[in-house]
Protein backbone atom coordinates (compact mmCIF):
# COMPACT_ATOMS: atom_id res chain seq x y z
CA UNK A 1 -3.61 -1.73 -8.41
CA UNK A 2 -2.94 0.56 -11.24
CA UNK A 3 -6.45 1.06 -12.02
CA UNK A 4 -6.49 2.63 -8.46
CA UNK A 5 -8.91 -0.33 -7.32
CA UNK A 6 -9.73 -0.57 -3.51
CA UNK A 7 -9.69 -4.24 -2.32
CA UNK A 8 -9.50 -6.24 1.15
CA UNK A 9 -10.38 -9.74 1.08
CA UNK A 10 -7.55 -11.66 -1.11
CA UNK A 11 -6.09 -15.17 -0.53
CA UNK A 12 -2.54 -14.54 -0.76
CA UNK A 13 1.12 -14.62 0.55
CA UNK A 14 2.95 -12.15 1.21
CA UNK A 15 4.98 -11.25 -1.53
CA UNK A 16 9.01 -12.79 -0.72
CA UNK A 17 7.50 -15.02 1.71
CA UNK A 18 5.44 -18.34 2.91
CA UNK A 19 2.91 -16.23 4.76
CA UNK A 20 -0.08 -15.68 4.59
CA UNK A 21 -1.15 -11.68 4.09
CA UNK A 22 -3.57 -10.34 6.43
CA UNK A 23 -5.89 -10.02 3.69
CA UNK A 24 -5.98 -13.31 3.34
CA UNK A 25 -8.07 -13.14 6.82
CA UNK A 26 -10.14 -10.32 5.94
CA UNK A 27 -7.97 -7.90 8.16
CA UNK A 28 -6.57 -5.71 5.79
CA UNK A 29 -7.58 -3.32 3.09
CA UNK A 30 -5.76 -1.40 0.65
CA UNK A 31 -7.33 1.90 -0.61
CA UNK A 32 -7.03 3.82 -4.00
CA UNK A 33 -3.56 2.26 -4.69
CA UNK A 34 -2.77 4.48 -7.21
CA UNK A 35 -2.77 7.69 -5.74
CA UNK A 36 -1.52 6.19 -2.24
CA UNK A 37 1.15 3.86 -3.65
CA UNK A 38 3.83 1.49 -1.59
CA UNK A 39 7.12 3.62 -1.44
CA UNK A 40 10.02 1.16 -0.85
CA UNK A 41 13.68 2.49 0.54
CA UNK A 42 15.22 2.44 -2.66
CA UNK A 43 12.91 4.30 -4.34
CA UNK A 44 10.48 1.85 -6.28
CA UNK A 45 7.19 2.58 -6.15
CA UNK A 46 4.50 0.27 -6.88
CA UNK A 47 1.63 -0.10 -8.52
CA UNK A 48 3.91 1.40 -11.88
CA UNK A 49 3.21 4.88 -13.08
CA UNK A 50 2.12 5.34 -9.53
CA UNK A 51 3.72 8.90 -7.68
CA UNK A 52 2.78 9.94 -3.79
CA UNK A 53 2.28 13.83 -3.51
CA UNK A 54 0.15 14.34 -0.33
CA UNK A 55 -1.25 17.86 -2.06
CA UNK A 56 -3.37 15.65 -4.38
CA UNK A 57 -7.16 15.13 -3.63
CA UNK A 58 -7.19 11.42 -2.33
CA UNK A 59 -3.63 11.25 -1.29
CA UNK A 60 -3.56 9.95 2.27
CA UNK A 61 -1.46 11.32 5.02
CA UNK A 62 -1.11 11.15 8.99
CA UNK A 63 -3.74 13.88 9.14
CA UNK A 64 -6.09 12.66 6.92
CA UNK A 65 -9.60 11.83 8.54
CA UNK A 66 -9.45 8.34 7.45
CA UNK A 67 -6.02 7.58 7.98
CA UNK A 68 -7.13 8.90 11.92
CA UNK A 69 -10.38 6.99 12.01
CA UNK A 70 -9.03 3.77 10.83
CA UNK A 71 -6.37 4.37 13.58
CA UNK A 72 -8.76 5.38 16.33
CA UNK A 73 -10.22 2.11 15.51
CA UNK A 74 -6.99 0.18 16.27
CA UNK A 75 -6.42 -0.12 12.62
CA UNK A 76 -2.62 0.08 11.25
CA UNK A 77 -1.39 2.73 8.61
CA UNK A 78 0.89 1.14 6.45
CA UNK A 79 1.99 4.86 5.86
CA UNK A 80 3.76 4.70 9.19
CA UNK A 81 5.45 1.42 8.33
CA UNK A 82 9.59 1.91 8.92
CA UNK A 83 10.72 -1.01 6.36
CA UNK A 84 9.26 1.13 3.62
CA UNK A 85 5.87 3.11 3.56
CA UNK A 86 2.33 1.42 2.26
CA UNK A 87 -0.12 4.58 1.68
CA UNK A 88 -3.01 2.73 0.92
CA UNK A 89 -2.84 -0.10 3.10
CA UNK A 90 -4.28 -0.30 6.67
CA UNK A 91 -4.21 -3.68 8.91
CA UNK A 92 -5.90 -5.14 12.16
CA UNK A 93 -4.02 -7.16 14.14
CA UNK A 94 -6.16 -9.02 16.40
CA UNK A 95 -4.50 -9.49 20.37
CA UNK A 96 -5.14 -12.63 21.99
């Protein structure tokens, strides 16, 4: 993440838990972690080093065009997440 690597396919839990992660399906992709970092309540942000400013190039926000494809797509915006906010990650949950 800190090299700002975009990635989507990744057998793995999700981190705290027994689950499986979404990407572990191939329905989720995080993109440019580094400039769109997870931002947790408390202030952490992750990958390390890592800041959010939505006035730098690459930074995504609700009004970004990919942030608004993925979503016209039925993709979800882990910026819009309440728990805490994932900028780079969007998600496809598949209805039965």
């Amino acid at each position: 993440m800190a090299n700002n690597n975009t990635s989507s396919f990744n057998y793995r839990k999700i981190a705290g838990t027994n689950r499986l992660s979404l990407h572990s399906y191939g329905l989720a992709v995080d993109i440019n972690p580094f400039n769109n970092p997870v931002v947790y309540n408390d202030g952490r942000i992750s990958p390390k080093g890592a800041k959010y400013n939505p006035k730098n190039v690459g930074t995504f926000t609700s009004a970004c065009p990919i942030v608004q494809k993925f979503k016209e797509l039925g993709w979800r915006w882990g910026g819009e997440f309440n728990s805490f906010k994932d900028y780079h990650h969007f998600d496809k949950i598949l209805s039965n």
